[in-house]
PDB file of N, CA and C in Angstrom:
ATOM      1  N   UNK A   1     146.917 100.481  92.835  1.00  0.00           N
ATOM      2  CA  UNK A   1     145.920  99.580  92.274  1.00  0.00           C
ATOM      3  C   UNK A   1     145.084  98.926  93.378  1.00  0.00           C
ATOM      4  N   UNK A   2     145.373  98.391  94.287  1.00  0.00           N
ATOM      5  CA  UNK A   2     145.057  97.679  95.582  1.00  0.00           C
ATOM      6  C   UNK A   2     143.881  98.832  96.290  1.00  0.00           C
ATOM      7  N   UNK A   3     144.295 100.286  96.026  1.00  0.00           N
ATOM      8  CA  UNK A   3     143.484 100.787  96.985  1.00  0.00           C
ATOM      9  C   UNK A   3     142.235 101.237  95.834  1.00  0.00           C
ATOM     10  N   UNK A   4     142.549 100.862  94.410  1.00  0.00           N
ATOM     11  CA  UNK A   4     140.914 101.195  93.694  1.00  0.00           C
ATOM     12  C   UNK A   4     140.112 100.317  93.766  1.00  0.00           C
ATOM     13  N   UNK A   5     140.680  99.302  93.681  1.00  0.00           N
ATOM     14  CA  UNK A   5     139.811  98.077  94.307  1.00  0.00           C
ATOM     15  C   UNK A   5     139.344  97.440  95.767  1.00  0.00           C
ATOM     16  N   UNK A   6     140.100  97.853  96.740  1.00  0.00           N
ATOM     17  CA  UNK A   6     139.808  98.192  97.792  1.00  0.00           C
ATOM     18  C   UNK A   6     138.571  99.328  97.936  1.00  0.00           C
ATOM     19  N   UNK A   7     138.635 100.237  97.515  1.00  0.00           N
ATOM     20  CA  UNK A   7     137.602 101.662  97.273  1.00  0.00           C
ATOM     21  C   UNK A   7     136.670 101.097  96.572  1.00  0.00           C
ATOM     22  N   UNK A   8     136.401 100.154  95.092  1.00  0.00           N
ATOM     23  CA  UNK A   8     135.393  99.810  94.612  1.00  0.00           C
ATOM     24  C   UNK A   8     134.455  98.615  95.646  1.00  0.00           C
ATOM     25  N   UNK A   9     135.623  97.730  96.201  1.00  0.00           N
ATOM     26  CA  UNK A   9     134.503  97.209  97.386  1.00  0.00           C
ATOM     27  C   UNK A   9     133.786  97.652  98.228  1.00  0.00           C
ATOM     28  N   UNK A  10     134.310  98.869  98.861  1.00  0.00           N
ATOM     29  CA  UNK A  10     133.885  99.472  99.339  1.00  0.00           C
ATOM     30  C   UNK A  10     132.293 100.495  99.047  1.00  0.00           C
ATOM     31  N   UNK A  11     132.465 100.676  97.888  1.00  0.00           N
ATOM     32  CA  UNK A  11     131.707 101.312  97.177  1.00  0.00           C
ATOM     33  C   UNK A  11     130.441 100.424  96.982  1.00  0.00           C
ATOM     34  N   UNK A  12     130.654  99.189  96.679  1.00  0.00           N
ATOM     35  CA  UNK A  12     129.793  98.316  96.133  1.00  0.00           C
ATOM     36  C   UNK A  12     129.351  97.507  97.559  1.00  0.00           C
ATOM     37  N   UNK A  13     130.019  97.332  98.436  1.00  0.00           N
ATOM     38  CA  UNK A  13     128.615  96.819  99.066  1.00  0.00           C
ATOM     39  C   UNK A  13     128.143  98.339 100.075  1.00  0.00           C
ATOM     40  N   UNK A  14     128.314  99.495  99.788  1.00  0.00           N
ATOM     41  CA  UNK A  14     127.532 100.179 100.832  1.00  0.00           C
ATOM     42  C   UNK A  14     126.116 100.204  99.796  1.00  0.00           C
ATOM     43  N   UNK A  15     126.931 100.180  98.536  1.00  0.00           N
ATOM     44  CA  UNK A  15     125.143 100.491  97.287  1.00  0.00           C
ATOM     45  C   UNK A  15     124.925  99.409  97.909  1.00  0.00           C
ATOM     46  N   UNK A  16     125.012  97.633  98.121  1.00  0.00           N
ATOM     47  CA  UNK A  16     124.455  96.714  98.435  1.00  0.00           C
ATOM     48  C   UNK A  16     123.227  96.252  99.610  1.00  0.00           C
ATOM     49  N   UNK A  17     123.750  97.943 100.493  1.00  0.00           N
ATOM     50  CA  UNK A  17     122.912  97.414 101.777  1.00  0.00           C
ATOM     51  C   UNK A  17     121.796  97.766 101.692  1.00  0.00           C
ATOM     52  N   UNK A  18     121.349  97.446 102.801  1.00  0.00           N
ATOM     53  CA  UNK A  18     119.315  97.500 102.766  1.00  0.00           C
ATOM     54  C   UNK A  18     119.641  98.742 103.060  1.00  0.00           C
ATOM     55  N   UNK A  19     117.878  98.836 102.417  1.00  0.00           N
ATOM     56  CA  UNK A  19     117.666 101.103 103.008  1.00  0.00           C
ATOM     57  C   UNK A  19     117.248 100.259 104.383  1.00  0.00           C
ATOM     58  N   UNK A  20     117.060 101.787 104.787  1.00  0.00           N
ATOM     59  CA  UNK A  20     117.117 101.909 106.249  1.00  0.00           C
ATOM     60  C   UNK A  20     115.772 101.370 106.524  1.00  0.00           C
ATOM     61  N   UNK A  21     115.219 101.100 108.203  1.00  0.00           N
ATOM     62  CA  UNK A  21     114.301 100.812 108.466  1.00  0.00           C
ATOM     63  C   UNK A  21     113.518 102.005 108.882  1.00  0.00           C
ATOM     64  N   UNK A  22     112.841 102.463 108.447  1.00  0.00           N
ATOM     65  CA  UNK A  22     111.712 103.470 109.279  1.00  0.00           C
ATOM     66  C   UNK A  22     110.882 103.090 110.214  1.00  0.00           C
ATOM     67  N   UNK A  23     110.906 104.116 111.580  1.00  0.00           N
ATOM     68  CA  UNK A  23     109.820 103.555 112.366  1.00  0.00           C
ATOM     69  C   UNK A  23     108.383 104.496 112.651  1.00  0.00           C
ATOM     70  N   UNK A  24     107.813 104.467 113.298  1.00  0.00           N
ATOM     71  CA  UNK A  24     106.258 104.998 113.059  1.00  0.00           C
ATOM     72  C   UNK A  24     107.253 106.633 113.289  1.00  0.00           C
ATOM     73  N   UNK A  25     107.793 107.203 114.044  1.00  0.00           N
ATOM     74  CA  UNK A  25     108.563 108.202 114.225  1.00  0.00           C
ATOM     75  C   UNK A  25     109.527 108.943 113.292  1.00  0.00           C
ATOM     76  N   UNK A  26     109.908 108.186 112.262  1.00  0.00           N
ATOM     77  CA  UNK A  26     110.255 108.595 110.636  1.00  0.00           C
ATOM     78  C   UNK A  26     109.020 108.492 109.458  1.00  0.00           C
ATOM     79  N   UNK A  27     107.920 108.896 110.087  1.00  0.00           N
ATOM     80  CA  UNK A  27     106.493 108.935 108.951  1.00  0.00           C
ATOM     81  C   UNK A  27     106.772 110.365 108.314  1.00  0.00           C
ATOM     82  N   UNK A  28     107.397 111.461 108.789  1.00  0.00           N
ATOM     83  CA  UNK A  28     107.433 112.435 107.769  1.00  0.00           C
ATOM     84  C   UNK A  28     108.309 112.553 106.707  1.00  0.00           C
ATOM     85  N   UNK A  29     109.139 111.328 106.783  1.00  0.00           N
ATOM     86  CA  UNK A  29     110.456 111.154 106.402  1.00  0.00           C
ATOM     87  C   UNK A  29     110.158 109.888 105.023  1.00  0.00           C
ATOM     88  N   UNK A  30     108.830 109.108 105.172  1.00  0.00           N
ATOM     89  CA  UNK A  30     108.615 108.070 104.691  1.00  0.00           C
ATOM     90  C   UNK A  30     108.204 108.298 103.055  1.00  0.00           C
ATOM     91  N   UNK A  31     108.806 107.317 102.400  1.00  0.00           N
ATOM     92  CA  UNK A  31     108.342 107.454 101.032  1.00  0.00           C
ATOM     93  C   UNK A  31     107.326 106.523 100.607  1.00  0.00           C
ATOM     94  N   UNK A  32     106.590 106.728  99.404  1.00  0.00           N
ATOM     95  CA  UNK A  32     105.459 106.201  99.085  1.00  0.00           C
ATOM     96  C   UNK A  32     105.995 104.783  98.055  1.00  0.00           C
ATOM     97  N   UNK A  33     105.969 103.356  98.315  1.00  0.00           N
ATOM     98  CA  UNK A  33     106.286 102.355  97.900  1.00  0.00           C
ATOM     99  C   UNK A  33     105.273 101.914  96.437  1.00  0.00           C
ATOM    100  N   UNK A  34     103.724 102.148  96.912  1.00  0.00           N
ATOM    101  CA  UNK A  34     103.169 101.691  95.833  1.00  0.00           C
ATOM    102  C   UNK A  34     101.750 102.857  96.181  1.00  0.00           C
ATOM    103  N   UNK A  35     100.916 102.609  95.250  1.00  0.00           N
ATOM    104  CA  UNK A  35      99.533 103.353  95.324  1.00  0.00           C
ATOM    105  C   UNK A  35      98.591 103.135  94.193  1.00  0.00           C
ATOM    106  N   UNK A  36      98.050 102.790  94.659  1.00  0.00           N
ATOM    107  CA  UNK A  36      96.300 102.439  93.967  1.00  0.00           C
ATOM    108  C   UNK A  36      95.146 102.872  94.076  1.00  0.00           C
ATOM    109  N   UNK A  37      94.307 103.283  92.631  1.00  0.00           N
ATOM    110  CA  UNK A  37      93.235 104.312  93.347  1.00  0.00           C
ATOM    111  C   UNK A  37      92.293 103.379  92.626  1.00  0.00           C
ATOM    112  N   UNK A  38      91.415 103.429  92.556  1.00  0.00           N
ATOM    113  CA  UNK A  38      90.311 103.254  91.564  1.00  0.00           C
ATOM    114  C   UNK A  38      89.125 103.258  91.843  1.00  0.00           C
ATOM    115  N   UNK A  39      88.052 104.475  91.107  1.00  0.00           N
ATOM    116  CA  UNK A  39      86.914 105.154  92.023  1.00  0.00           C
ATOM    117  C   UNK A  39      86.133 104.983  90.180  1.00  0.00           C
ATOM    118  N   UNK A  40      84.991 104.133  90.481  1.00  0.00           N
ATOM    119  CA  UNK A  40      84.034 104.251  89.403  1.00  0.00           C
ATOM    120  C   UNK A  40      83.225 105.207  89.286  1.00  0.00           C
ATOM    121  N   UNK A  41      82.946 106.060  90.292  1.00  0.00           N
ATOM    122  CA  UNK A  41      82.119 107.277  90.085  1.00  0.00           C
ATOM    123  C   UNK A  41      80.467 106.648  90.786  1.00  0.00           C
ATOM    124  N   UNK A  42      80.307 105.506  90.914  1.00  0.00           N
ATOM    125  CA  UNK A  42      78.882 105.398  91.545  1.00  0.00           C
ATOM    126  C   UNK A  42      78.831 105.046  92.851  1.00  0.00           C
ATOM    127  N   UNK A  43      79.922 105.454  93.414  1.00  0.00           N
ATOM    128  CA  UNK A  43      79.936 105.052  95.253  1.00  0.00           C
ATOM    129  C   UNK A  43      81.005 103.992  95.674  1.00  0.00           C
ATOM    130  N   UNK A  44      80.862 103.222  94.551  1.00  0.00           N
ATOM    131  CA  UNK A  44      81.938 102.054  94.845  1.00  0.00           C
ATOM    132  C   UNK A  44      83.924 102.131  94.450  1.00  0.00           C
ATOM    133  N   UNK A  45      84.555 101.953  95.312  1.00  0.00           N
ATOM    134  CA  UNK A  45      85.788 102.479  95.238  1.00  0.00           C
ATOM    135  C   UNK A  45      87.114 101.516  95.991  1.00  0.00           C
ATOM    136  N   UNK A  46      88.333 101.403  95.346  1.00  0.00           N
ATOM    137  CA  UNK A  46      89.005 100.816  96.074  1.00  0.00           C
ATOM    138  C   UNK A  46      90.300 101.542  96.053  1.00  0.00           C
ATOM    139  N   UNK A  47      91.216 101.387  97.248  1.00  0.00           N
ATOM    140  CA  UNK A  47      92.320 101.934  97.081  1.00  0.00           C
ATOM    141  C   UNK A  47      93.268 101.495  97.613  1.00  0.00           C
ATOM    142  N   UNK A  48      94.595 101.576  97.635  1.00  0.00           N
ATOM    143  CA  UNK A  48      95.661 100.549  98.389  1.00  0.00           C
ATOM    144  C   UNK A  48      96.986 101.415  98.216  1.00  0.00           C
ATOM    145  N   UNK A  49      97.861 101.358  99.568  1.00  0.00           N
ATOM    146  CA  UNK A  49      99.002 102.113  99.638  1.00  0.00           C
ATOM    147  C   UNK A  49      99.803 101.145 100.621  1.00  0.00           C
ATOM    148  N   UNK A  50     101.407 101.965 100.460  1.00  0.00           N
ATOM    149  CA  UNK A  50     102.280 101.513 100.884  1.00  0.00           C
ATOM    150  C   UNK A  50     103.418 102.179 101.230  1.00  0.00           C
ATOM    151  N   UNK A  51     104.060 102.113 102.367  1.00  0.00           N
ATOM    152  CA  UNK A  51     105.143 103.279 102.655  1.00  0.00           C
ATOM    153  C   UNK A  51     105.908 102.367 102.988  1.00  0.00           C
ATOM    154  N   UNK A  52     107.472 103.414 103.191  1.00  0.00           N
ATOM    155  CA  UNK A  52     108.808 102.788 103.141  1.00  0.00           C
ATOM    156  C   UNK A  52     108.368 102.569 104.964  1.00  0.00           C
ATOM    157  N   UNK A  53     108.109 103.585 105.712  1.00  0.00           N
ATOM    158  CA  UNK A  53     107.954 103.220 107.089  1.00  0.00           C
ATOM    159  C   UNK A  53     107.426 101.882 107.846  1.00  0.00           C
ATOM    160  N   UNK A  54     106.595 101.014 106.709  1.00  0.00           N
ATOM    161  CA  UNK A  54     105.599 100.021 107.161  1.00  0.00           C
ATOM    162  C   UNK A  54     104.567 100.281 107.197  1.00  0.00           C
ATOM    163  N   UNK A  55     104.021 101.459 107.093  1.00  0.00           N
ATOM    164  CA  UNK A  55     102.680 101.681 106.821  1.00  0.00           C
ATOM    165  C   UNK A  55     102.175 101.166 105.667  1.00  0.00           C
ATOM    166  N   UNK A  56     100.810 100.434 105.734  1.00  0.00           N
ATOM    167  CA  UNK A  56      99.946 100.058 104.508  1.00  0.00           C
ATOM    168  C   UNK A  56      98.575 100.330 104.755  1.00  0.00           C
ATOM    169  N   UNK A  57      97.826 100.593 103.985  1.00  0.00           N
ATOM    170  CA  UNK A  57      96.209 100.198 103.752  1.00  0.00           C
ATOM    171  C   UNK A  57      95.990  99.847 102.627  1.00  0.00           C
ATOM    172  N   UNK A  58      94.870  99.175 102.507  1.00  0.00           N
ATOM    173  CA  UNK A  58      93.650  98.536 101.643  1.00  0.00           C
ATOM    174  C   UNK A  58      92.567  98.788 102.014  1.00  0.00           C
ATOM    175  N   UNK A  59      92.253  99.570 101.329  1.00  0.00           N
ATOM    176  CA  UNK A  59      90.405  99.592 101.080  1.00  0.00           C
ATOM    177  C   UNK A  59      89.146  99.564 100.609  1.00  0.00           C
ATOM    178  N   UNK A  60      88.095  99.106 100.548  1.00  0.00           N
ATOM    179  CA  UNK A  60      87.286  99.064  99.680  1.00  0.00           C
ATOM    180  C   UNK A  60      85.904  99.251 100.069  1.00  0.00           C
ATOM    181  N   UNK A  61      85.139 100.133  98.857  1.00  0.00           N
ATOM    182  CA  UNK A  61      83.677 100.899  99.422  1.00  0.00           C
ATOM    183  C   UNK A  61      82.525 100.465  98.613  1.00  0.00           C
ATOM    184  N   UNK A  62      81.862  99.808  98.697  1.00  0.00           N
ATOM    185  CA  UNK A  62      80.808  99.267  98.203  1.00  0.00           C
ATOM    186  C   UNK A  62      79.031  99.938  98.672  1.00  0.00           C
ATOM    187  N   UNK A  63      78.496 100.351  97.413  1.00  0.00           N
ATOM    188  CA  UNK A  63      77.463 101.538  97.605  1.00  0.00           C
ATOM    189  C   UNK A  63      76.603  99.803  97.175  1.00  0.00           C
ATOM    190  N   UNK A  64      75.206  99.747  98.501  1.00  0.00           N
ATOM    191  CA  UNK A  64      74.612  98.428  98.185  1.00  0.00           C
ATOM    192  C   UNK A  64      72.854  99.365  98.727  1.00  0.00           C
ATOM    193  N   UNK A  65      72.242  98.485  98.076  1.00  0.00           N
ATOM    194  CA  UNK A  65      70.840  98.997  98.307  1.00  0.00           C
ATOM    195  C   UNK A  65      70.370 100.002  97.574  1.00  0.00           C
ATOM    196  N   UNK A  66      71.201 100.375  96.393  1.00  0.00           N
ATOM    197  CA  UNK A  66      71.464 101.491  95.460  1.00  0.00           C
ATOM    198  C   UNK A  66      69.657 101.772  95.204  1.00  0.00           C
ATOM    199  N   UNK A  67      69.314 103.207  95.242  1.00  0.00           N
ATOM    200  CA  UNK A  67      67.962 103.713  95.000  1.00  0.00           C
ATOM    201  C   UNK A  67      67.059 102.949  95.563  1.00  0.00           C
ATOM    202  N   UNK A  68      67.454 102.880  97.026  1.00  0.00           N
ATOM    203  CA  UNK A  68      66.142 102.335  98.060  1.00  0.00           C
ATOM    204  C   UNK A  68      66.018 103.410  99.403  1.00  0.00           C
ATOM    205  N   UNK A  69      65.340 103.246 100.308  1.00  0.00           N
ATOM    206  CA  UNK A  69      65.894 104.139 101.222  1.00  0.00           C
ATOM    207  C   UNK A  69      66.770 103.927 102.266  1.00  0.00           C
ATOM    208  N   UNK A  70      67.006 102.322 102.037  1.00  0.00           N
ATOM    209  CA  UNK A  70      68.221 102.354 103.356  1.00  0.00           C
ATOM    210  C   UNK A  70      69.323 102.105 102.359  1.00  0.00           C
ATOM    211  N   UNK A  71      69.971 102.792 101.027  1.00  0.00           N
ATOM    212  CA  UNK A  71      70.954 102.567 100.418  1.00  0.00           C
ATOM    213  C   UNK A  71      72.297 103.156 101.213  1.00  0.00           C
ATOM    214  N   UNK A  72      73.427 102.118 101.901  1.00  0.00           N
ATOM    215  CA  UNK A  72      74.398 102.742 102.369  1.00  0.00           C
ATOM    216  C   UNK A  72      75.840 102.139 101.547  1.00  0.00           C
ATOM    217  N   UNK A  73      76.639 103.063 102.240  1.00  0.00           N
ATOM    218  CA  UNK A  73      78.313 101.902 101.906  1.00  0.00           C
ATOM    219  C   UNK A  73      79.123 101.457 102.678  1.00  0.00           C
ATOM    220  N   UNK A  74      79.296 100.246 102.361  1.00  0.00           N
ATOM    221  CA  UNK A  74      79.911  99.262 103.133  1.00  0.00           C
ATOM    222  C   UNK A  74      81.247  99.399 103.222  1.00  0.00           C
ATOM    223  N   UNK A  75      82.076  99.559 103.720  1.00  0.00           N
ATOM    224  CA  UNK A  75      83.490  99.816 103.578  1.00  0.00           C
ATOM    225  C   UNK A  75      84.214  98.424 104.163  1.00  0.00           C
ATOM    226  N   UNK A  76      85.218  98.029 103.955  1.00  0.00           N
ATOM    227  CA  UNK A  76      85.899  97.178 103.999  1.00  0.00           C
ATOM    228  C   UNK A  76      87.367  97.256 103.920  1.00  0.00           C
ATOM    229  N   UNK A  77      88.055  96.781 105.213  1.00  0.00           N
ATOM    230  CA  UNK A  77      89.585  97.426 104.833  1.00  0.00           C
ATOM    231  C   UNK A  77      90.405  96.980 105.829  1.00  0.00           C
ATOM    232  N   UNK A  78      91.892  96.912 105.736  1.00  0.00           N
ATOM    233  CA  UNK A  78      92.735  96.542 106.474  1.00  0.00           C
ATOM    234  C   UNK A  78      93.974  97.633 107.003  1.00  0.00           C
ATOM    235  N   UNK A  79      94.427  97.965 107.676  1.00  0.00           N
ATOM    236  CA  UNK A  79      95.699  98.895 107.531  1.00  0.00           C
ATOM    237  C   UNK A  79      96.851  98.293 108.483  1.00  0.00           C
ATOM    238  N   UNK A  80      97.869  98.940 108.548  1.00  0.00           N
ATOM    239  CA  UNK A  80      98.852  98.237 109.139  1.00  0.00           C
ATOM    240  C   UNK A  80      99.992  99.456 109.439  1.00  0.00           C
ATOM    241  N   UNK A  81     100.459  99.280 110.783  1.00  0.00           N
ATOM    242  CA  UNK A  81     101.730 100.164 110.900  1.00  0.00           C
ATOM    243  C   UNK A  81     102.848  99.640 111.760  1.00  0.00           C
ATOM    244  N   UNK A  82     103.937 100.049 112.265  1.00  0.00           N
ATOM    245  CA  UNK A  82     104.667 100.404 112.921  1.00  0.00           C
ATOM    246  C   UNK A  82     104.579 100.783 113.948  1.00  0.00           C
ATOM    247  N   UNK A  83     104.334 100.292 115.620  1.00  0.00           N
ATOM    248  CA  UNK A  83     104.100 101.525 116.674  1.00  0.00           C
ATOM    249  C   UNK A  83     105.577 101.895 117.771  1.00  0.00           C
ATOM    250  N   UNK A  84     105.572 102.545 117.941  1.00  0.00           N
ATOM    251  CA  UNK A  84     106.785 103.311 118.466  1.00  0.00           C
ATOM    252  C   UNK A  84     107.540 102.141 119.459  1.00  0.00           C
ATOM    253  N   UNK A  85     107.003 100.891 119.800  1.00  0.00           N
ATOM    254  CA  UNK A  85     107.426  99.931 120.112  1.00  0.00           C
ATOM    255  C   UNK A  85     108.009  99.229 119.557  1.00  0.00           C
ATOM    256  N   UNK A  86     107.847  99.223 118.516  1.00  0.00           N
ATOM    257  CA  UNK A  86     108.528  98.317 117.554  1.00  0.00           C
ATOM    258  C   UNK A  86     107.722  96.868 117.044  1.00  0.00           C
ATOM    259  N   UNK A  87     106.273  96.938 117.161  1.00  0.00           N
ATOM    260  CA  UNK A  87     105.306  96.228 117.157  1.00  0.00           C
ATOM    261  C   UNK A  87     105.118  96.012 115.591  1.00  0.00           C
ATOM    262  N   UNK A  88     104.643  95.556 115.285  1.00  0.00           N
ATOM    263  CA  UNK A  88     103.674  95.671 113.646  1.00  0.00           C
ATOM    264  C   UNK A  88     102.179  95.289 114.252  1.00  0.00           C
ATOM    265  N   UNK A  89     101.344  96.247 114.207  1.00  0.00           N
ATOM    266  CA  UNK A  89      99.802  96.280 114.616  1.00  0.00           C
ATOM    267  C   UNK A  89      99.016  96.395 113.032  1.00  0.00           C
ATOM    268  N   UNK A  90      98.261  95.474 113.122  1.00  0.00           N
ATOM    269  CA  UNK A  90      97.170  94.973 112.313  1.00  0.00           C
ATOM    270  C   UNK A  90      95.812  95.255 112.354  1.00  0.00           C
ATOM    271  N   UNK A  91      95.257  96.616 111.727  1.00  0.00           N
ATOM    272  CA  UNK A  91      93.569  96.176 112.126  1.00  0.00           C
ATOM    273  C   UNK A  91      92.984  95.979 110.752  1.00  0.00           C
ATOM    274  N   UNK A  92      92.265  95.143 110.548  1.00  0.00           N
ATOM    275  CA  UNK A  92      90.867  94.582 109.872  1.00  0.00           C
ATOM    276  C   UNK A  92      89.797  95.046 110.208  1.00  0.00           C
ATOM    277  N   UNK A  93      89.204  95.786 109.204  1.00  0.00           N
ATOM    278  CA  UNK A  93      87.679  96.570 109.709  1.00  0.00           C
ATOM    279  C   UNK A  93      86.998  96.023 108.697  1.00  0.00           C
ATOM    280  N   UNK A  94      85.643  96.377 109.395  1.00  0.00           N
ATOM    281  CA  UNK A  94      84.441  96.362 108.192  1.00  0.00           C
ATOM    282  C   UNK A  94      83.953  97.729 108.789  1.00  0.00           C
ATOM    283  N   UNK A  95      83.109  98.767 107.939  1.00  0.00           N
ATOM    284  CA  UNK A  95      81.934  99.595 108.512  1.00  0.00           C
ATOM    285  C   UNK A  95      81.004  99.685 107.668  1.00  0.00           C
ATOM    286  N   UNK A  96      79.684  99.596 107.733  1.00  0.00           N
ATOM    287  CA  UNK A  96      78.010  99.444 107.434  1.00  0.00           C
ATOM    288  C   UNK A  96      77.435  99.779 108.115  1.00  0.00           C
ATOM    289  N   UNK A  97      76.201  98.891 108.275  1.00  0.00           N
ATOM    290  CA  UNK A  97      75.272  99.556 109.004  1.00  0.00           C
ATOM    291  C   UNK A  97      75.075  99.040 110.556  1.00  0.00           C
ATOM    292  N   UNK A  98      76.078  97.885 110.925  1.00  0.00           N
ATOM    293  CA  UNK A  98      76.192  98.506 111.958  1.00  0.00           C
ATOM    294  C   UNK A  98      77.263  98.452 112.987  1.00  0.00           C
ATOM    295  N   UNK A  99      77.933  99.909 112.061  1.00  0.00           N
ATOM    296  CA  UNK A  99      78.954 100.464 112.258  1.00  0.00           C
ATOM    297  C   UNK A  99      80.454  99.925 112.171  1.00  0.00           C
ATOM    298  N   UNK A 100      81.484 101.106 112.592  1.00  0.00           N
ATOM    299  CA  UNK A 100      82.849 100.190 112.756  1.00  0.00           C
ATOM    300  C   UNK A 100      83.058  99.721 113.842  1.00  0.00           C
ATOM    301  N   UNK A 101      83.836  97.847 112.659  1.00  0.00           N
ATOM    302  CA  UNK A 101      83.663  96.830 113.363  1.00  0.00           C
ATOM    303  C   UNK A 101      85.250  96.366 113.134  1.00  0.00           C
ATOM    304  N   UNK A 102      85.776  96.795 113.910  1.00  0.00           N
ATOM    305  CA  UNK A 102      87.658  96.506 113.811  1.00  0.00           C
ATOM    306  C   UNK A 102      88.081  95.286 114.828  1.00  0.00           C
ATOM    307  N   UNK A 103      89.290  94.363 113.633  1.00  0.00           N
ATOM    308  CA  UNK A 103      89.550  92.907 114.915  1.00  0.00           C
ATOM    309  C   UNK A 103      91.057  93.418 114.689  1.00  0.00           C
ATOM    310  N   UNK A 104      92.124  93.634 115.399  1.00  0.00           N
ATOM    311  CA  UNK A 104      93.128  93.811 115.939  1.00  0.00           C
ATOM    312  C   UNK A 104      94.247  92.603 116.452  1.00  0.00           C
ATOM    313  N   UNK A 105      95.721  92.936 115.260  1.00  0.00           N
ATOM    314  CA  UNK A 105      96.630  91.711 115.369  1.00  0.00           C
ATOM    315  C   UNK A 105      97.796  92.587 115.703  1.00  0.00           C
ATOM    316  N   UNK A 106      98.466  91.827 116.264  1.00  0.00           N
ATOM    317  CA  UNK A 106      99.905  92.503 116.569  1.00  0.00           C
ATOM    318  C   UNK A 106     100.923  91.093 116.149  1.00  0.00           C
ATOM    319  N   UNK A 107     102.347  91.463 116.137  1.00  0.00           N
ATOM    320  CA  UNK A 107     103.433  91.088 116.287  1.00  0.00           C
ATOM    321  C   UNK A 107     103.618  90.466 117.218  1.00  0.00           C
ATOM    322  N   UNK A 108     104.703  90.027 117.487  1.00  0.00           N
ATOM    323  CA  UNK A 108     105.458  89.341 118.727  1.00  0.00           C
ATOM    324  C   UNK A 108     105.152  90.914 119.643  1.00  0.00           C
ATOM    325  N   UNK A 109     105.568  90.559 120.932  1.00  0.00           N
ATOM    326  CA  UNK A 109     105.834  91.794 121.861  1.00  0.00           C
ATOM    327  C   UNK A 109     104.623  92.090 123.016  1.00  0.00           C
ATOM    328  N   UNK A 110     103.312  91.145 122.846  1.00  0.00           N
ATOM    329  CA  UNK A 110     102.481  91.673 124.007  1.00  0.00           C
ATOM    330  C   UNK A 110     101.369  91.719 123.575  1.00  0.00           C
ATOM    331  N   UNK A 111     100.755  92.155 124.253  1.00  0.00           N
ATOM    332  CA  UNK A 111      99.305  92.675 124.206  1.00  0.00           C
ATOM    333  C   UNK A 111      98.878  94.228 123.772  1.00  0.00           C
ATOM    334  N   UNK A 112      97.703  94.225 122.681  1.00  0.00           N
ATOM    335  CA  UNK A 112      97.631  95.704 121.526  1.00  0.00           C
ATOM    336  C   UNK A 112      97.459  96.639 123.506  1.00  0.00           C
ATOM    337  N   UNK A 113      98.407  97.617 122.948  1.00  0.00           N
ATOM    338  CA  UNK A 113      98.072  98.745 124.155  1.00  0.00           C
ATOM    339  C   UNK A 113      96.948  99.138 124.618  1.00  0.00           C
ATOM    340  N   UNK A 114      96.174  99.157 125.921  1.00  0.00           N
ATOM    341  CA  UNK A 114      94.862 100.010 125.971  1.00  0.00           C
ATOM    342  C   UNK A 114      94.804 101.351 124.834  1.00  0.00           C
ATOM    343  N   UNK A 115      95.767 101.479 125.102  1.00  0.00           N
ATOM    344  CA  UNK A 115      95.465 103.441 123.986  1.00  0.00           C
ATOM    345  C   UNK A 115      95.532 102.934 122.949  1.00  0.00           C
ATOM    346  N   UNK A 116      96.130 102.471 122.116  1.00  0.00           N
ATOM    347  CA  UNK A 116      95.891 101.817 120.630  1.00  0.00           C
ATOM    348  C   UNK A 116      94.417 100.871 120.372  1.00  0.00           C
ATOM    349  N   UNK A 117      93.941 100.112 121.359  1.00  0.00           N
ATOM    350  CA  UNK A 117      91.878 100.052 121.126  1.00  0.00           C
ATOM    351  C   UNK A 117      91.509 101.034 121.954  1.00  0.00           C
ATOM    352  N   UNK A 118      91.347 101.906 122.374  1.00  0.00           N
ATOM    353  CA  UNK A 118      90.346 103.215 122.894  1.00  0.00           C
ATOM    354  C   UNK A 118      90.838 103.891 121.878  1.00  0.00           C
ATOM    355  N   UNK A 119      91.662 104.431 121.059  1.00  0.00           N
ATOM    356  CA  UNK A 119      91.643 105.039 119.627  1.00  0.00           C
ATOM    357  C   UNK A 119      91.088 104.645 118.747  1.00  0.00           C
ATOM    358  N   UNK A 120      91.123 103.285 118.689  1.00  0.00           N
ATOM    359  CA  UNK A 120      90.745 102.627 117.176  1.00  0.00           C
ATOM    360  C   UNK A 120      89.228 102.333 117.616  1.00  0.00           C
ATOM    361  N   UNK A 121      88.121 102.250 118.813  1.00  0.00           N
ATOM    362  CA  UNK A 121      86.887 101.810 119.198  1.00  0.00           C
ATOM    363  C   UNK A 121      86.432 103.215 119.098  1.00  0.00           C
ATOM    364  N   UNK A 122      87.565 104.284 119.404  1.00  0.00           N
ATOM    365  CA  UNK A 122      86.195 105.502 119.757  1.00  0.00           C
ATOM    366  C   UNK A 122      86.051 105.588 121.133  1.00  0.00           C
TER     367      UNK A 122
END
């Protein structure tokens, strides 16, 4: 008797524990948490995701100046990951007309890497 209940504790807190943590290096491995689409069909569009790894985006596309000749879209958006450091990096963009315009947050741990803004500037 001692050892089924012994075995059911056992049982019950391994179901209890957290899933695992994924890091940017388990992205093929990562499952999809949430997802949002929604596209009206006239240019304007938003969408939003979420992975078990820490990956997220939000985005949103706004068609402005509609039937003029400088009609463009404005995009607007945030994403977020995991970097092999163990960082959580933050960028906030806008892009229009003139151009992408990304501000960059990190975690505890330092300063965003040169190679992480010469990727994200272009």
């Amino acid at each position: 008797m001692k050892v089924i209940v012994a075995l059911c504790l056992l049982v019950s807190a391994a179901l209890a524990a957290p899933p695992p943590v994924y890091r940017a290096t388990d992205s093929q491995n990562a499952d999809i948490l949430r997802f949002e689409n929604d596209n009206d069909g006239t240019g304007s569009y938003k969408y939003a995701y979420e992975q078990t790894d820490g990956t997220k985006q939000e985005q949103q596309g706004e068609l402005v100046n509609v039937g003029l000749e400088n009609e463009h879209l404005v995009v607007k958006g945030r994403f977020t990951f995991i970097g092999d450091d163990g960082i959580t990096y933050v960028v906030t963009y806008i892009a229009d007309e003139n151009g992408y315009q990304p501000e960059i947050e990190q975690g505890p741990g330092g300063a965003v890497p040169d190679a992480v803004v010469a990727s994200l500037l272009g």
